[in-house]
N, C-alpha and C. Protein backbone atom coordinates (compact mmCIF):
# COMPACT_ATOMS: atom_id res chain seq x y z
N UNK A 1 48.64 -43.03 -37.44
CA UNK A 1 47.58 -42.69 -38.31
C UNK A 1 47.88 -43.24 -39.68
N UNK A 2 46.74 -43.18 -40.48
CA UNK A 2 47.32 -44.11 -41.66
C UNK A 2 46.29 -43.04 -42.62
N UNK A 3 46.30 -43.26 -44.21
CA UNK A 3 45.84 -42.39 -45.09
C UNK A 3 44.92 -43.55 -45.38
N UNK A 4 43.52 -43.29 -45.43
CA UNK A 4 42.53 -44.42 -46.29
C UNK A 4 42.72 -43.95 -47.82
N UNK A 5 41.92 -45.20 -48.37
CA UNK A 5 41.36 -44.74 -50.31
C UNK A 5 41.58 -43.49 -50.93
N UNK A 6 40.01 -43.12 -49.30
CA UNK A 6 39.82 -41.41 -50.08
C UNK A 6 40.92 -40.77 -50.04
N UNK A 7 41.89 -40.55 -49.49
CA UNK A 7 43.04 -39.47 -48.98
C UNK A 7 42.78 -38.77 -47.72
N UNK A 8 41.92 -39.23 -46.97
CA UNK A 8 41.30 -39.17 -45.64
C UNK A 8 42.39 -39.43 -44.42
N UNK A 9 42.86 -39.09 -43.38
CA UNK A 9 43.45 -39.09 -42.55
C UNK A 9 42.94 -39.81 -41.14
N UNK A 10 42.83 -41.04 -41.10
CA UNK A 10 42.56 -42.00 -39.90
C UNK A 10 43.75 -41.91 -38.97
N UNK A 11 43.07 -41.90 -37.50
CA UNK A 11 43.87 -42.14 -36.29
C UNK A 11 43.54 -43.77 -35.63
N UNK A 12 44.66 -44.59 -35.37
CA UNK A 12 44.65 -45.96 -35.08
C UNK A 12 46.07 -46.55 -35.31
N UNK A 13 46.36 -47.58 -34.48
CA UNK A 13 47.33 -48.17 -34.51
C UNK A 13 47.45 -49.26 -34.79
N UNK A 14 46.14 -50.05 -35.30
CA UNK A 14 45.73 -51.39 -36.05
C UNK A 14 45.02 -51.55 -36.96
N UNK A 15 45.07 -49.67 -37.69
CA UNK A 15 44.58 -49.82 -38.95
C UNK A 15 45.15 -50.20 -40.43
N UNK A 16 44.43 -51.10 -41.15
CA UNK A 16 45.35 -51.38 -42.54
C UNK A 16 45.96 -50.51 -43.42
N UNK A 17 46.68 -50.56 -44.03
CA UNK A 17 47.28 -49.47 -44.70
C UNK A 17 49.01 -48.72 -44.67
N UNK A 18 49.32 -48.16 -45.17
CA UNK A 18 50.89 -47.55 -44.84
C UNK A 18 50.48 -46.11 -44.00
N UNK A 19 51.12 -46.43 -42.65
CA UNK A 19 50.80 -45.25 -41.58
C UNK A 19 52.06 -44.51 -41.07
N UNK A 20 51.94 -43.27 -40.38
CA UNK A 20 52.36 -42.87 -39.68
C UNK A 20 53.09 -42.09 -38.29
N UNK A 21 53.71 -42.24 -37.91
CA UNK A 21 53.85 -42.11 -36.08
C UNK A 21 53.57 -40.31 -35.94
N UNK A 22 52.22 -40.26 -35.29
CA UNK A 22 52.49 -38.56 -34.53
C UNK A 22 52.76 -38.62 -32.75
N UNK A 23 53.48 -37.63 -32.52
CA UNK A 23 53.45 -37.74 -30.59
C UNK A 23 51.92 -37.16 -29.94
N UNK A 24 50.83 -38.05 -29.94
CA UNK A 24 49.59 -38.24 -29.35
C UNK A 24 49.55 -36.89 -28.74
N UNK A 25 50.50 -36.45 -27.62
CA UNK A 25 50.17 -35.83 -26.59
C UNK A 25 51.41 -34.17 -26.96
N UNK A 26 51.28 -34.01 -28.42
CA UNK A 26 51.92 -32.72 -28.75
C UNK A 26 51.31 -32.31 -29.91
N UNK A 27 50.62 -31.24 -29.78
CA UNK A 27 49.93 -30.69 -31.21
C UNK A 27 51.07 -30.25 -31.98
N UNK A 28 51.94 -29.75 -31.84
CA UNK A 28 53.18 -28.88 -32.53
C UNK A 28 53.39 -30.09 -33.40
N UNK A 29 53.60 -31.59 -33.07
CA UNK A 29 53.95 -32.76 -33.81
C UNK A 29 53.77 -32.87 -35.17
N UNK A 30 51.69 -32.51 -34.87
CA UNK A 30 50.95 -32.60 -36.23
C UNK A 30 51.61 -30.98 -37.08
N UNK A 31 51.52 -29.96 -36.88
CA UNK A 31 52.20 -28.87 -37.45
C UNK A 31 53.47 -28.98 -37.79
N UNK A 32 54.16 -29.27 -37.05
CA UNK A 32 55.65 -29.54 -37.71
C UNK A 32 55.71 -30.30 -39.14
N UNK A 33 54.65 -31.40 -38.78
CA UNK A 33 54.63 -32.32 -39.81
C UNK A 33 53.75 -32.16 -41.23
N UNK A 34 52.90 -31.28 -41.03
CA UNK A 34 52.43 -30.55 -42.07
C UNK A 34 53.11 -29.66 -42.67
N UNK A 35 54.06 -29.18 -42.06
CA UNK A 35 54.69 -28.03 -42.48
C UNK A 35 55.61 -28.06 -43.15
N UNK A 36 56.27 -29.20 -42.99
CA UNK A 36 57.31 -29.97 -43.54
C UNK A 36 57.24 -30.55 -44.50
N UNK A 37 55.75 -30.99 -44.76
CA UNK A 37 54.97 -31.89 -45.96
C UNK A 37 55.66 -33.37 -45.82
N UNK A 38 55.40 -33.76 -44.16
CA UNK A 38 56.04 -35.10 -44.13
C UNK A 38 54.85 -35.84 -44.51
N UNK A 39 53.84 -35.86 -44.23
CA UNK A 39 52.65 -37.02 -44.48
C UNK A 39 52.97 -37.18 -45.75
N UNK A 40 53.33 -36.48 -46.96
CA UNK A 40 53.06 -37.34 -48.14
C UNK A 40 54.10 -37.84 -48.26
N UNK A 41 55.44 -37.67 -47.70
CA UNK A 41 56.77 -38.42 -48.03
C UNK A 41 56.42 -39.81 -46.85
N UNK A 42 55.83 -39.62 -45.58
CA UNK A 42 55.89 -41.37 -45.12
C UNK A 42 54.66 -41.90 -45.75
N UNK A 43 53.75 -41.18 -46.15
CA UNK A 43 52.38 -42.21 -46.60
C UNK A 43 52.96 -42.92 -48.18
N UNK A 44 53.56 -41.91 -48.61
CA UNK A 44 53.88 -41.94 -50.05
C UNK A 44 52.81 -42.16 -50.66
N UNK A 45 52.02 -40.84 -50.67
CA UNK A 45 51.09 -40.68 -51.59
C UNK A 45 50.77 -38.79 -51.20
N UNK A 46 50.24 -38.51 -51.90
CA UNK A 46 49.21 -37.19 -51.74
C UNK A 46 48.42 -36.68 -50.73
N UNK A 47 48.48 -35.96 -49.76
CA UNK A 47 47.79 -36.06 -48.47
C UNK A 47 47.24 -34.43 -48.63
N UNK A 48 45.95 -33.95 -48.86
CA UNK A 48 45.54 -32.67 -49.02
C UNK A 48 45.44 -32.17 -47.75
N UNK A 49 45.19 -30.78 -48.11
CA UNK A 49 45.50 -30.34 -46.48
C UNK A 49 44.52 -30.26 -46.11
N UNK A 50 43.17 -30.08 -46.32
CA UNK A 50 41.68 -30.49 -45.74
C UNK A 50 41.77 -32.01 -44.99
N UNK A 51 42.51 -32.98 -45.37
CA UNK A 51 42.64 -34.10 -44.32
C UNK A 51 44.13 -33.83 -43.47
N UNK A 52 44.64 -32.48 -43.24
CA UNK A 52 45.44 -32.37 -42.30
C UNK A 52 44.33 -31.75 -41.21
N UNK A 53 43.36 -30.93 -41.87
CA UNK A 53 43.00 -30.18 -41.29
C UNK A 53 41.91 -30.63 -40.24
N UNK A 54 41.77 -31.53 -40.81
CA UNK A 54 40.24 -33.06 -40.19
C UNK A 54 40.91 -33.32 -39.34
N UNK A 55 42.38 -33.71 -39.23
CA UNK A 55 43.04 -35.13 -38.25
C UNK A 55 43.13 -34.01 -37.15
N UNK A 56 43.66 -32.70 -37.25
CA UNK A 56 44.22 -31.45 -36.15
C UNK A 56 42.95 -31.40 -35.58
N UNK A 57 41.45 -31.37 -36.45
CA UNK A 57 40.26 -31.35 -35.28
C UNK A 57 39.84 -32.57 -34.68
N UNK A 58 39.96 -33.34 -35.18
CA UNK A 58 40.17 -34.90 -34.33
C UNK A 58 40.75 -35.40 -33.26
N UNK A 59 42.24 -34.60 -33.24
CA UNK A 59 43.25 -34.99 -32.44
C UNK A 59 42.88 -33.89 -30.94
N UNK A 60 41.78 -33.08 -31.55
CA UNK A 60 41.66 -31.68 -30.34
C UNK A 60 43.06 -30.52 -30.43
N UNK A 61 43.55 -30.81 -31.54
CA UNK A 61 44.43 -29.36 -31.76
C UNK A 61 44.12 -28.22 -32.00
């Protein structure tokens, strides 16, 4: 997944941008990783939690 402009949370693996790896097929992945506040340390930027909260209903978590 990669962070667009807005601070928006895209899922893709050939999207432009600085992205990062979740395990597709483990919701705990995306939670761990929120919880941890890893998205803004690999995006290296600001990642609000309303676009954690978008990608978890996206992903079907």
């Amino acid at each position: 997944m990669v962070r667009r402009p807005d601070g928006s949370l895209q899922v893709g693996r050939t999207l432009p941008g600085r992205g990062a790896w979740l395990h597709a097929e483990s919701p705990q992945c995306l939670h761990d990783a929120a919880r941890r506040n890893a998205f803004t340390r690999a995006l290296r930027a600001p990642v609000p939690p309303d676009a954690v909260r978008a990608l978890e209903s996206q992903l079907g978590g």
